[in-house]
N, C-alpha and C. Protein backbone atom coordinates (compact mmCIF):
# COMPACT_ATOMS: atom_id res chain seq x y z
N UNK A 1 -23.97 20.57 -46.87
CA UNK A 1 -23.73 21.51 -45.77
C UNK A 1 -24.62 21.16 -44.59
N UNK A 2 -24.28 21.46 -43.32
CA UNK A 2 -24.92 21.11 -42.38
C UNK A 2 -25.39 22.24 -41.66
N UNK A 3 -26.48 22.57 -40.63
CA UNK A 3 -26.74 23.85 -39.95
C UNK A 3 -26.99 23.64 -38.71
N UNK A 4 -26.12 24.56 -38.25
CA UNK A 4 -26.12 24.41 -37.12
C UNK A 4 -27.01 26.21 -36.71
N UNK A 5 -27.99 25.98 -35.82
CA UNK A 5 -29.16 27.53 -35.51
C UNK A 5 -28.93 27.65 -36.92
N UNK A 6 -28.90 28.92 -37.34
CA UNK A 6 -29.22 29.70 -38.40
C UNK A 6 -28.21 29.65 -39.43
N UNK A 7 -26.93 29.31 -38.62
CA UNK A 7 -25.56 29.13 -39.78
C UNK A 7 -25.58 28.06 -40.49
N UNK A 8 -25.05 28.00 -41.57
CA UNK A 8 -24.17 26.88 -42.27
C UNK A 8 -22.96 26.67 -42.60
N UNK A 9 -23.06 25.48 -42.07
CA UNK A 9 -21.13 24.88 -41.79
C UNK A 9 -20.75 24.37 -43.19
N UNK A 10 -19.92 24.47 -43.51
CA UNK A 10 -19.51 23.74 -45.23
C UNK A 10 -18.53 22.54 -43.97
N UNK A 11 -18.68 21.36 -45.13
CA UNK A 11 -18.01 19.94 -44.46
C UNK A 11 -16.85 20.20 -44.30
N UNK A 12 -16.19 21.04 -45.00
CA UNK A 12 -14.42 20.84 -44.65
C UNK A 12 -14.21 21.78 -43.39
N UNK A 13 -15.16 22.41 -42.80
CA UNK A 13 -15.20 23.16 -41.16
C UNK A 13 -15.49 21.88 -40.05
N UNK A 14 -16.54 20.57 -40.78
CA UNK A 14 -16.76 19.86 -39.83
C UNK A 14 -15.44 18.91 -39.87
N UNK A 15 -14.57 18.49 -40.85
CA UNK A 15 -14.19 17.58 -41.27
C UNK A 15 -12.76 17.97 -40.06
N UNK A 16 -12.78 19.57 -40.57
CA UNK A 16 -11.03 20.28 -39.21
C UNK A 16 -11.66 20.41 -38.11
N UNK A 17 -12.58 20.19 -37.36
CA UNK A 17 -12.98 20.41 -36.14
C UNK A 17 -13.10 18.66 -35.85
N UNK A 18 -13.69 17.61 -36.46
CA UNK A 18 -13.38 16.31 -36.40
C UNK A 18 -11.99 16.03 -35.62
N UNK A 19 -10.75 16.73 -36.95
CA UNK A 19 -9.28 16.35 -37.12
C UNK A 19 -8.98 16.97 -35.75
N UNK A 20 -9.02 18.39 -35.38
CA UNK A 20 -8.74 18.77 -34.18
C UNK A 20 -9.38 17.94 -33.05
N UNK A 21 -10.10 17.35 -32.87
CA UNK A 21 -11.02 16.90 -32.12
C UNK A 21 -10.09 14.94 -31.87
N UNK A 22 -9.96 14.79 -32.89
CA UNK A 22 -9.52 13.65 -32.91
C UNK A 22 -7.97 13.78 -32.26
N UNK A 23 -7.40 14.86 -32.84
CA UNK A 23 -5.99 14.87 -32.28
C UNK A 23 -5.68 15.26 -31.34
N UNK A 24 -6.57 16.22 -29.91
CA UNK A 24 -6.74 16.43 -28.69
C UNK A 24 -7.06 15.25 -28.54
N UNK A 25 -7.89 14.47 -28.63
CA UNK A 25 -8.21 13.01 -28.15
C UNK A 25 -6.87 12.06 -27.99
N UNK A 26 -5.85 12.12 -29.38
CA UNK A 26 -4.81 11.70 -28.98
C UNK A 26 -3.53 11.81 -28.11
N UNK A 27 -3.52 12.95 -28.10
CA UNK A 27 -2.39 13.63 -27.20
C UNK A 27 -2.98 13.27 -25.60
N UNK A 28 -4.24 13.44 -25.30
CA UNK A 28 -4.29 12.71 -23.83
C UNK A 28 -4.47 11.79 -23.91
N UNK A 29 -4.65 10.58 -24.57
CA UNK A 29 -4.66 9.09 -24.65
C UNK A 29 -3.02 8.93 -24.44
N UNK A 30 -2.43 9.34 -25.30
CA UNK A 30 -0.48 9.50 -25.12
C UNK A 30 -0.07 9.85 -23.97
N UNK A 31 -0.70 11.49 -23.18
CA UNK A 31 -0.33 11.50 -22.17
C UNK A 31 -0.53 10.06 -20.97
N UNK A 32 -1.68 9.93 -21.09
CA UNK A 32 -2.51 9.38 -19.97
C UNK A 32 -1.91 7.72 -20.05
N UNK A 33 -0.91 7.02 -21.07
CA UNK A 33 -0.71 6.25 -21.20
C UNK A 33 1.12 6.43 -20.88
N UNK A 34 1.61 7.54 -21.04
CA UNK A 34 2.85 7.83 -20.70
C UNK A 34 2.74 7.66 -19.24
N UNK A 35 2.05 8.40 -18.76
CA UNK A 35 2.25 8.37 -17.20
C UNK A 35 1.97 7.04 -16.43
N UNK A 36 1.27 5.95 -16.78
CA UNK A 36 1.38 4.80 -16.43
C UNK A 36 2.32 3.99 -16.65
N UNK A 37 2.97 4.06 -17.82
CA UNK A 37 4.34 3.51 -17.53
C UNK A 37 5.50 4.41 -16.73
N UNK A 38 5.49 5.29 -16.67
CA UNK A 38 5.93 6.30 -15.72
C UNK A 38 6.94 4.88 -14.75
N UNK A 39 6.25 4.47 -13.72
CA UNK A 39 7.09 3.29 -12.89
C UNK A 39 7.92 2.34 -13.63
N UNK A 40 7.53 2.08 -14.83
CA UNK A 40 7.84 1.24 -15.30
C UNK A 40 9.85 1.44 -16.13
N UNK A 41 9.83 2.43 -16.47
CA UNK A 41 10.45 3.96 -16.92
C UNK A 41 11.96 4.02 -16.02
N UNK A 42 11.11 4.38 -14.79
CA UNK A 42 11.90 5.22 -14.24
C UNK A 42 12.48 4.00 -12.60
N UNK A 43 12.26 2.56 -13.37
CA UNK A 43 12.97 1.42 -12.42
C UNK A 43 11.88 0.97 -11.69
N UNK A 44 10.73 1.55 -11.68
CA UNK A 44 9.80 1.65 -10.18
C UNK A 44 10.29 1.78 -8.70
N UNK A 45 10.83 3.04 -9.05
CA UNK A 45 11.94 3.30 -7.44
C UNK A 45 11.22 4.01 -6.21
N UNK A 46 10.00 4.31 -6.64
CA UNK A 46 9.08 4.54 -6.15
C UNK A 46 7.41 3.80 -5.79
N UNK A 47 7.42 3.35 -4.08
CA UNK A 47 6.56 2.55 -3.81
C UNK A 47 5.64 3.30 -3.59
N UNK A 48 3.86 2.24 -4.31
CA UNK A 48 2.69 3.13 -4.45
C UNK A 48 2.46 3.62 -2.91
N UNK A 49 1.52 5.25 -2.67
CA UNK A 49 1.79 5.46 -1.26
C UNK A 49 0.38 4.71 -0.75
N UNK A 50 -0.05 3.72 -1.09
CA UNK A 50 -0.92 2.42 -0.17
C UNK A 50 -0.39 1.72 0.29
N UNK A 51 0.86 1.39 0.07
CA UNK A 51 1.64 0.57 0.88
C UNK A 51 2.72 1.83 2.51
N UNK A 52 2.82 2.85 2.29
CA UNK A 52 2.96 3.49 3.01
C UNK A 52 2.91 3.17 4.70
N UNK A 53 1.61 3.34 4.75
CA UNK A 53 1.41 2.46 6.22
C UNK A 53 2.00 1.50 6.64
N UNK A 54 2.86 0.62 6.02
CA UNK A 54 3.46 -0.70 6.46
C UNK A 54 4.80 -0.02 6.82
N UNK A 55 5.16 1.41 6.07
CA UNK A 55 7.07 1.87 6.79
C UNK A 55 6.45 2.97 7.54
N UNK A 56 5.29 3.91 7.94
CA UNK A 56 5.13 5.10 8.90
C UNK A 56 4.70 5.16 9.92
N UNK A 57 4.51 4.07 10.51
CA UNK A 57 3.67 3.74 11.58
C UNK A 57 2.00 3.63 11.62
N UNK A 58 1.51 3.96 10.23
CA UNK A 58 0.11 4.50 9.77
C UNK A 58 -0.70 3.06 11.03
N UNK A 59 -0.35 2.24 10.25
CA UNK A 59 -1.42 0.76 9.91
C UNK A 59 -0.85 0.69 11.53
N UNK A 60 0.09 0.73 12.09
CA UNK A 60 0.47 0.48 13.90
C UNK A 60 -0.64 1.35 15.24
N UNK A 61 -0.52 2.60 14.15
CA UNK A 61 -1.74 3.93 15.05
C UNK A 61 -2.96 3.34 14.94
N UNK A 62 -3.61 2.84 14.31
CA UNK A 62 -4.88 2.96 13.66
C UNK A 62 -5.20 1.10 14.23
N UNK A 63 -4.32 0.19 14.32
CA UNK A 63 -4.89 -0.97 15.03
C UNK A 63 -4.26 -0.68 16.53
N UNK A 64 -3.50 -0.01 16.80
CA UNK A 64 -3.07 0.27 18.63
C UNK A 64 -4.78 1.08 19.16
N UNK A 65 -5.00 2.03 18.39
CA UNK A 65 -6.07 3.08 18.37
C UNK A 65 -7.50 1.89 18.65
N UNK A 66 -8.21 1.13 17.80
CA UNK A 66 -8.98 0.48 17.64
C UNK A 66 -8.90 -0.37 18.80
N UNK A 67 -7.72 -1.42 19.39
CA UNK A 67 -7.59 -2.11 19.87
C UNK A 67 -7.70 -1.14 21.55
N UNK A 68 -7.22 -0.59 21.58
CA UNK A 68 -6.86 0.36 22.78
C UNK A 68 -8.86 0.76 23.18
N UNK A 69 -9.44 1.08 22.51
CA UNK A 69 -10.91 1.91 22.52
C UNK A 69 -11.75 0.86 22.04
N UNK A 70 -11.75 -0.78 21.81
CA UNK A 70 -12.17 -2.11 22.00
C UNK A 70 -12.06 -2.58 23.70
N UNK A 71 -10.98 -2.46 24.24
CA UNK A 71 -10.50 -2.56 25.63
C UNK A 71 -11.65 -1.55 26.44
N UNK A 72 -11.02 -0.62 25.82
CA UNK A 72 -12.48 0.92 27.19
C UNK A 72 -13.62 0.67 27.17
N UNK A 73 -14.04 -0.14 26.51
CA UNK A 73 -15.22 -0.65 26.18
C UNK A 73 -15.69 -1.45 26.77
N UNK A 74 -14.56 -2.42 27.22
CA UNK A 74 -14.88 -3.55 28.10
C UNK A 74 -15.15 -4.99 27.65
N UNK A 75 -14.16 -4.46 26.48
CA UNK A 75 -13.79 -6.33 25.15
C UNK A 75 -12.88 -6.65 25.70
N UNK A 76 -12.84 -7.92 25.86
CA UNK A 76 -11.57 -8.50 25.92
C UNK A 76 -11.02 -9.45 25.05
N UNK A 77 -11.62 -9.98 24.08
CA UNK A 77 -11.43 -11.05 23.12
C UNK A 77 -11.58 -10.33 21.78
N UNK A 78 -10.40 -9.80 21.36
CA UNK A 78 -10.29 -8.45 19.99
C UNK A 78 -9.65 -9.19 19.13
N UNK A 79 -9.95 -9.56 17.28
CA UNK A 79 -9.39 -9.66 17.06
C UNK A 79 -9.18 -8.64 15.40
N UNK A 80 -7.84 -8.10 15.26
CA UNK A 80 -7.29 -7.27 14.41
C UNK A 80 -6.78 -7.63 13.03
N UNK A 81 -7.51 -7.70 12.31
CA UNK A 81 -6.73 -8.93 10.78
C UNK A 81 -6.41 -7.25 9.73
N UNK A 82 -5.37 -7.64 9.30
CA UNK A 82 -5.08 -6.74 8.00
C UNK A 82 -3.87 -7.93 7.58
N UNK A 83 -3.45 -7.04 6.77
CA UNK A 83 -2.34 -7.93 5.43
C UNK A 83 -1.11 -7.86 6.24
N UNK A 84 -0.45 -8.75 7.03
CA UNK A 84 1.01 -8.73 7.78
C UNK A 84 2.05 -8.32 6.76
N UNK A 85 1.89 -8.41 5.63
CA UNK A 85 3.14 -7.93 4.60
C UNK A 85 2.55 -7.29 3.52
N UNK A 86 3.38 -6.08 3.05
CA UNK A 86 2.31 -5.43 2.25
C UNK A 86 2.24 -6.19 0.87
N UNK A 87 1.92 -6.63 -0.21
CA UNK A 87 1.14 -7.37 -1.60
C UNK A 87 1.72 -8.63 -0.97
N UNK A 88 0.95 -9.04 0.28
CA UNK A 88 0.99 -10.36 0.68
C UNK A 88 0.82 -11.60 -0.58
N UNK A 89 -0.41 -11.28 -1.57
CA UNK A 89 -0.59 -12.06 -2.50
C UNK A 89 0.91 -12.84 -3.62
N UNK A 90 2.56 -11.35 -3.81
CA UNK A 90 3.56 -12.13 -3.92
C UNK A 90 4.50 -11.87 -3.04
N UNK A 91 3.97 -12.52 -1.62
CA UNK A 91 5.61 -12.83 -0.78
C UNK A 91 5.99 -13.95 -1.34
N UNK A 92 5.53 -14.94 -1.71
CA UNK A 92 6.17 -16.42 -2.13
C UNK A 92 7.20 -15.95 -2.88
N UNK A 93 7.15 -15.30 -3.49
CA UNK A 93 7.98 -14.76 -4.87
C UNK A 93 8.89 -13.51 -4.61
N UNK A 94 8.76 -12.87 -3.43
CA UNK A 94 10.10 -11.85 -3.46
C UNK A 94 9.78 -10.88 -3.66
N UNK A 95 8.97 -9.39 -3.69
CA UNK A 95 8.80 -8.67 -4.27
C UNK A 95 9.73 -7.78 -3.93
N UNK A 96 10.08 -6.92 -4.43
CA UNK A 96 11.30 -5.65 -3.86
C UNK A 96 10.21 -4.87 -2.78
N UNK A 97 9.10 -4.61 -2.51
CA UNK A 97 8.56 -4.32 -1.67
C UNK A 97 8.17 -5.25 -0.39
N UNK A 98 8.32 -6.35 -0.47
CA UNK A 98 8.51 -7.26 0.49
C UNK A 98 9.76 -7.40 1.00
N UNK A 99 10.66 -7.65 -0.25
CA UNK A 99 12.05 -7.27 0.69
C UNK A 99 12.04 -6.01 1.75
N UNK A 100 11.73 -4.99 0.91
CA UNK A 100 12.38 -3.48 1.65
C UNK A 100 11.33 -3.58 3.28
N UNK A 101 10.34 -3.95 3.07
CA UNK A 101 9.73 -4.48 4.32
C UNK A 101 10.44 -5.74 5.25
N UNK A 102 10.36 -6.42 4.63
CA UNK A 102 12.00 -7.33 5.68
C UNK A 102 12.61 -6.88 6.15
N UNK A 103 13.53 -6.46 5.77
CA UNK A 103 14.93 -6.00 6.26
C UNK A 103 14.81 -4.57 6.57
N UNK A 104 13.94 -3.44 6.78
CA UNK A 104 14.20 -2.55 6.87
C UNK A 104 13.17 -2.03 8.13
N UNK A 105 12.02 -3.30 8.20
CA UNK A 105 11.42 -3.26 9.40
C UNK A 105 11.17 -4.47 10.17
N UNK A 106 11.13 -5.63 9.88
CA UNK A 106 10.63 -7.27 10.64
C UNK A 106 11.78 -7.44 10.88
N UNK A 107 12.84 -7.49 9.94
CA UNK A 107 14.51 -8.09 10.87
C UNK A 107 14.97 -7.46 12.07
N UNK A 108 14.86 -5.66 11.19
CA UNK A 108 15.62 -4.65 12.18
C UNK A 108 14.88 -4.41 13.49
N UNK A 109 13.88 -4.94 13.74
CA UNK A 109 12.66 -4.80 14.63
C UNK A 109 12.33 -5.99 16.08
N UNK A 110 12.69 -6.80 14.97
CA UNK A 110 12.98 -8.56 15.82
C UNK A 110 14.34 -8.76 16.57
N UNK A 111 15.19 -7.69 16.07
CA UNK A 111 16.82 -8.22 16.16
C UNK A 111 17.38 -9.21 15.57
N UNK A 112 16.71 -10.15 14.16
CA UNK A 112 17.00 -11.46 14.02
C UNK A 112 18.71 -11.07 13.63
N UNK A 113 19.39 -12.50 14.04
CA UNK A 113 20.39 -12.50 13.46
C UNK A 113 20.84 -13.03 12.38
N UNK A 114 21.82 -12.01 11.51
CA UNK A 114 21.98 -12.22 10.20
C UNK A 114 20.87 -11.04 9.13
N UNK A 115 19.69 -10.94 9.64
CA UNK A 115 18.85 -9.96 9.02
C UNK A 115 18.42 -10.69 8.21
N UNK A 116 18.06 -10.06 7.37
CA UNK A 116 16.92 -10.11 5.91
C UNK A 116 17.80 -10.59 4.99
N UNK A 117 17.92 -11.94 4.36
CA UNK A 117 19.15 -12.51 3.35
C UNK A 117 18.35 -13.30 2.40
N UNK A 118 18.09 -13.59 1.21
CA UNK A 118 17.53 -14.20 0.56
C UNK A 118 17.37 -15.44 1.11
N UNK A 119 16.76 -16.97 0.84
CA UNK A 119 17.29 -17.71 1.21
C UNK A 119 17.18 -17.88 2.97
N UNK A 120 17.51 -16.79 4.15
CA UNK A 120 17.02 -17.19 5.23
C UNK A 120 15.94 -17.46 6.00
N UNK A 121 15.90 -17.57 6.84
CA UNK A 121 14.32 -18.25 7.57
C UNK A 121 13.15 -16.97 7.37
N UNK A 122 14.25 -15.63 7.84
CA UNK A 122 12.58 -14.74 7.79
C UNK A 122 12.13 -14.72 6.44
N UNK A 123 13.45 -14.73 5.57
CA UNK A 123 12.78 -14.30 3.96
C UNK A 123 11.49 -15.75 2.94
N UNK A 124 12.48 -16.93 4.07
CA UNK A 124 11.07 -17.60 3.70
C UNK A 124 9.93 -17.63 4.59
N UNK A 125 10.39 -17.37 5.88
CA UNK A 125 8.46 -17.38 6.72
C UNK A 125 8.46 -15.80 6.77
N UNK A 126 8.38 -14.80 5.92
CA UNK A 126 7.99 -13.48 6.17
C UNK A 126 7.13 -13.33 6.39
N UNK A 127 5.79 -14.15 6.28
CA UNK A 127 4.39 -13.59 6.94
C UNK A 127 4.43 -14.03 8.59
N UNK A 128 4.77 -15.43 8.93
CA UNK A 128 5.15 -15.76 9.97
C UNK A 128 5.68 -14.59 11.23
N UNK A 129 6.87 -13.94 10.67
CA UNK A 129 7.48 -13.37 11.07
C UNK A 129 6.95 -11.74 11.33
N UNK A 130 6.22 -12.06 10.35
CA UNK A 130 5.38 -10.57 10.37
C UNK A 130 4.64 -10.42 11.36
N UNK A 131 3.86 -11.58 11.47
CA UNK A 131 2.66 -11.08 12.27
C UNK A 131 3.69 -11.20 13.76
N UNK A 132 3.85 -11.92 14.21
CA UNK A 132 5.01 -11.16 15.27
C UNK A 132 5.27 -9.80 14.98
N UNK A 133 5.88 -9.42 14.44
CA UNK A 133 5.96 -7.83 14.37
C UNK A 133 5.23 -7.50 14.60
N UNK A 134 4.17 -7.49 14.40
CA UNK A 134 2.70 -6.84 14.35
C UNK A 134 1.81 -6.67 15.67
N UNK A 135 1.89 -8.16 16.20
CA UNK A 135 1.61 -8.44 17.49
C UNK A 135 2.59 -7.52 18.54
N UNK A 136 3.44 -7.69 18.18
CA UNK A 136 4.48 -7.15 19.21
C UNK A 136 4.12 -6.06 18.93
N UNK A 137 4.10 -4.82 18.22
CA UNK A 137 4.01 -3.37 17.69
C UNK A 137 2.91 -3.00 18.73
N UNK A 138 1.51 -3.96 18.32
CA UNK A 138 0.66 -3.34 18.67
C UNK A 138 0.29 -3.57 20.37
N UNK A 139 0.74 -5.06 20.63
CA UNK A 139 0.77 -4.94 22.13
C UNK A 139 1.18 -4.13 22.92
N UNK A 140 2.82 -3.87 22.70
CA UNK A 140 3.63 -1.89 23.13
C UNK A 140 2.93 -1.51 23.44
N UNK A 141 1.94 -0.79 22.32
CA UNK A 141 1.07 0.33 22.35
C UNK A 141 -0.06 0.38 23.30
N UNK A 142 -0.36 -1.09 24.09
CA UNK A 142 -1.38 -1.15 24.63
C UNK A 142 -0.85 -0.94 26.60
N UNK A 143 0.45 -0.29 26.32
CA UNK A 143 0.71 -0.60 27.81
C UNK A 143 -0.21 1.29 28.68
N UNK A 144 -0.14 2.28 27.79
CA UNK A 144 -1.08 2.82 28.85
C UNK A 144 -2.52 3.01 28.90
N UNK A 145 -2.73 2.09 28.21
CA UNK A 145 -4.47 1.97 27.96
C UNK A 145 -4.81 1.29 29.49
N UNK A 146 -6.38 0.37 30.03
CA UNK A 146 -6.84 -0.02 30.52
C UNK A 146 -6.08 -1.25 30.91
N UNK A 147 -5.34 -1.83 30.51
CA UNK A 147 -4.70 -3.23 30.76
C UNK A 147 -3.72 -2.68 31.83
N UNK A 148 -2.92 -1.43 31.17
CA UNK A 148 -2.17 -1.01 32.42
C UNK A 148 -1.21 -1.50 32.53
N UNK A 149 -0.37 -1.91 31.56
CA UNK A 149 0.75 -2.93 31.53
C UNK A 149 0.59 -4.67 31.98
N UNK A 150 -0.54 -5.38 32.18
CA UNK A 150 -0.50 -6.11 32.15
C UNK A 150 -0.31 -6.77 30.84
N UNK A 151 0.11 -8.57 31.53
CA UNK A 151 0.59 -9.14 29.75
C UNK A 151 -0.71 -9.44 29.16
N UNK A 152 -0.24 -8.73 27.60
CA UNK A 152 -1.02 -9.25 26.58
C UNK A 152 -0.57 -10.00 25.75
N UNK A 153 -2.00 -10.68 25.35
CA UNK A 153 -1.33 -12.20 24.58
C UNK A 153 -2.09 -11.99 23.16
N UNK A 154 -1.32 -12.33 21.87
CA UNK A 154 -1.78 -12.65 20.98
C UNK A 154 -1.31 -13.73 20.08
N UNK A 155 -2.17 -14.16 19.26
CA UNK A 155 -2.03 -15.35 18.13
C UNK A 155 -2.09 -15.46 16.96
């Protein structure tokens, strides 16, 4: 028997508080392992919301913003690096989130003709093509800042 303060526990109290103990332990290991395949499940029809910023304008506000209040400052040589495509690491390879970024913003955005097609030029230079987008997006944004509509150039 074991004591716990002044009581004593007989082992088959420690042995069902173990068992309970062990089997709450399992049921959230199950949960907590259900819900990660969760994407996996359910097609992954749903993109993580870190990539977000690349379809809401997020990542466009936030380097127009920076770049715009670099200028008031009295910079003129700015330069803005983030990821031109979102899991840049597999554009080589196609990702369905690289696609839906193709064609649903760099083609429709560029005007290219023909669009976003496996196999065509943007789908193989999509970073290429990106950062154009990007450049272009954020230059726009710089026409009522300090420049004042003069041309801006980027590379």
């Amino acid at each position: 028997q074991s004591r716990v303060g002044s009581a004593a526990i007989a082992p088959t109290t420690i042995s069902r508080l173990a068992m309970r103990s062990l089997s709450l332990l399992l049921v959230l290991l199950h949960v907590a392992i259900t819900r990660a395949f969760i994407p996996l499940i359910d097609g992954g029809k749903n993109f993580p919301q870190l990539y977000d910023g690349y379809f809401n304008e997020q990542i466009c506000k936030q380097a127009s913003t920076a770049v715009s209040r670099a200028i008031s400052a009295g910079k003129r040589n700015i330069q803005v690096e983030f990821p031109p495509v979102p899991n840049v690491e597999e554009v080589k390879f196609g990702t369905p989130l690289n696609l839906k970024f193709g064609k649903t913003t760099v083609a429709r955005d560029l005007k290219i003709k023909g669009g976003y097609k496996p196999g065509s030029n943007v789908s193989r230079n999509l970073v290429a093509y990106s950062n154009v987008y990007w450049g272009k997006r954020i230059a726009s944004a710089l026409r009522g800042s300090p420049v004042g509509g003069k041309p801006v150039g980027f590379l």
